[in-house]
Protein backbone atom coordinates (compact mmCIF):
# COMPACT_ATOMS: atom_id res chain seq x y z
CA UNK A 1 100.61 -21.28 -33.28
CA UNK A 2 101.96 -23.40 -30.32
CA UNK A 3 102.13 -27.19 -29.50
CA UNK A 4 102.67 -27.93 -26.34
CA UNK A 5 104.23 -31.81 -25.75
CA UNK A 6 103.65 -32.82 -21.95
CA UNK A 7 102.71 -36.18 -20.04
CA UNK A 8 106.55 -37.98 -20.09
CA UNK A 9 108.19 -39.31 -17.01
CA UNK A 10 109.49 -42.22 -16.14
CA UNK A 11 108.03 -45.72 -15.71
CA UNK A 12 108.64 -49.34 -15.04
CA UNK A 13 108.82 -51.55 -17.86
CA UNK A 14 105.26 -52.88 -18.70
CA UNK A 15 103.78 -49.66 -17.20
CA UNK A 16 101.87 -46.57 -19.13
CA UNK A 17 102.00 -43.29 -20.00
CA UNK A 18 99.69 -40.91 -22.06
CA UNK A 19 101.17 -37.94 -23.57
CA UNK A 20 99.28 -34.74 -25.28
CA UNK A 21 100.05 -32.65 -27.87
CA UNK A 22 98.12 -29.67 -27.54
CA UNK A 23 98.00 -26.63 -29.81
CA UNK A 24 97.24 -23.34 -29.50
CA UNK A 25 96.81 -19.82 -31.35
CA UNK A 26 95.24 -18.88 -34.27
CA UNK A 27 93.95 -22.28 -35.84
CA UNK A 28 91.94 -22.53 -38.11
CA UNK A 29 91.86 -26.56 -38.24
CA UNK A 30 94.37 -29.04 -37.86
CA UNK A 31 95.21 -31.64 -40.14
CA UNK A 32 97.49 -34.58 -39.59
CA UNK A 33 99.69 -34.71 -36.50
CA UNK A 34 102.35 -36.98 -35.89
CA UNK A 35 104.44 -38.48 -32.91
CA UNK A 36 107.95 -38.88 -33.14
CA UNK A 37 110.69 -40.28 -30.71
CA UNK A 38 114.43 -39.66 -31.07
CA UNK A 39 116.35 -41.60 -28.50
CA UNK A 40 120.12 -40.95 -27.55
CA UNK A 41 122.56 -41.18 -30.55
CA UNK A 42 119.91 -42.24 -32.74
CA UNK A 43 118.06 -40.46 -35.63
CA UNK A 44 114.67 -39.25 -34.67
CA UNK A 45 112.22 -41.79 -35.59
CA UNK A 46 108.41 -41.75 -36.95
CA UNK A 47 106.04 -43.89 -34.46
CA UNK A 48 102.53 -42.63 -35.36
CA UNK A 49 100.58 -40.45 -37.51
CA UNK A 50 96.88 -39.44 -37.19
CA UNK A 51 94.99 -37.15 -40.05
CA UNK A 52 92.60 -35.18 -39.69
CA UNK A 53 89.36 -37.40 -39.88
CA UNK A 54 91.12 -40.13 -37.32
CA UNK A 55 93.14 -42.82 -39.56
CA UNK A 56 95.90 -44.12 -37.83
CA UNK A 57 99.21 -45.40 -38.62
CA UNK A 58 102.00 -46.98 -36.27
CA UNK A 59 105.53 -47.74 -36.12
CA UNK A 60 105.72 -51.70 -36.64
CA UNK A 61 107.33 -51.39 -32.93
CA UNK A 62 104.82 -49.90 -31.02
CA UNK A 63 101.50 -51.31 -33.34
CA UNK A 64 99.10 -53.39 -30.84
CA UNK A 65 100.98 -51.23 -27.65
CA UNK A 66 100.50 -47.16 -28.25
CA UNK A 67 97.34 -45.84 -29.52
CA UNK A 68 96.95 -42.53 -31.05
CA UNK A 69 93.85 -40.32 -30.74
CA UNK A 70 92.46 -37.10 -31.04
CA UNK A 71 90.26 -34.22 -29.61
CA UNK A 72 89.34 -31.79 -32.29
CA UNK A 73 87.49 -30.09 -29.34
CA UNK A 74 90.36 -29.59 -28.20
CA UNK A 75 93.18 -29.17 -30.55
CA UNK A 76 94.73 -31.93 -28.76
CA UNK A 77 96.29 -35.00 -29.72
CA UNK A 78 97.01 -38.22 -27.37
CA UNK A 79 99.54 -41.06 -27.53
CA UNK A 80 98.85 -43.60 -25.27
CA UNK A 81 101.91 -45.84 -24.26
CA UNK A 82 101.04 -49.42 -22.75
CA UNK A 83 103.08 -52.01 -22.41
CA UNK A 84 106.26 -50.05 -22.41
CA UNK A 85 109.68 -50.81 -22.85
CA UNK A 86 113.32 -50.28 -21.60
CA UNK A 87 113.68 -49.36 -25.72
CA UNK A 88 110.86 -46.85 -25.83
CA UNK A 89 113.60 -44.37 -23.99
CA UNK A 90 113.12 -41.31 -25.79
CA UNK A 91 112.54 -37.80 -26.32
CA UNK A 92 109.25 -37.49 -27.80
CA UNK A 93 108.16 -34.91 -29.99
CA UNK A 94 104.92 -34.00 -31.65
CA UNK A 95 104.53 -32.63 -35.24
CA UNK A 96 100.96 -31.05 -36.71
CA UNK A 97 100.17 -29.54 -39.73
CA UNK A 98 98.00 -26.37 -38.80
CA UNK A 99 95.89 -24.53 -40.92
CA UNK A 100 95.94 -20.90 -39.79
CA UNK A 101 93.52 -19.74 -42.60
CA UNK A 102 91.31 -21.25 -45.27
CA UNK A 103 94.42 -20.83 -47.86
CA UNK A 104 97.60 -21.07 -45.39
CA UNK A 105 99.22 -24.15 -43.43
CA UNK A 106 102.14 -24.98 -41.96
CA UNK A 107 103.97 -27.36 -40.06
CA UNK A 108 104.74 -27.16 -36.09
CA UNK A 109 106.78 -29.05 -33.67
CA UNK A 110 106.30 -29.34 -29.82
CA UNK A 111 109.22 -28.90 -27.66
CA UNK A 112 109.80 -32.49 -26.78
CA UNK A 113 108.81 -34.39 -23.75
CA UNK A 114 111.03 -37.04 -22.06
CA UNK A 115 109.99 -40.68 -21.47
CA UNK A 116 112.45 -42.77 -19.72
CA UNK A 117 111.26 -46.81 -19.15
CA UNK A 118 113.14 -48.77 -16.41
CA UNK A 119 114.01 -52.30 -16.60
């Protein structure tokens, strides 16, 4: 099992950006996926969480800006970014729990995708 991170770049402050998770391999189903950022010399940070039958969480700093979604066609999960900010600078990264098999899950990480917002 893969997940592929892509759709970072950089942007103007107050601009957008939609990044995907998608995953790959032998899945069975997915079950919550999560989007994390980890900006430089800080710890990575949680900023939101979807489970498998679409309830959403969000950071308190990005709730009412990014919106999280999903594709179960698929396997892939969005994070839309409006309204950005010089302080969403980050490396983000995407986290699912996969379940290969009726009786076997794990967890998976994407290799990170950079977002870089300009003031």
């Amino acid at each position: 099992v893969q997940l592929q991170a892509s759709g970072g770049g950089l942007v103007q402050a107050g601009g957008s950006l939609r990044l995907s998770c998608a995953a790959s391999g032998s899945i069975f189903s997915i079950n919550a996926v999560a989007w994390y950022r980890q900006a430089p010399g800080k710890q990575r940070e949680l900023v939101a969480t979807i489970t498998s039958g679409g309830s959403t969480n969000y950071a308190d700093s990005v709730k009412g800006r990014f919106t999280i979604s999903r594709d179960n066609a698929k396997n892939t999960v969005y994070l839309q970014m409006n309204s950005l900010k010089p302080e969403d600078t980050a490396v983000y990264y995407c986290n699912g729990n996969i379940r290969t098999s009726p009786l076997r899950s794990g967890d998976y990480w994407g290799q990170g995708t950079q977002v870089t917002v300009s003031s």
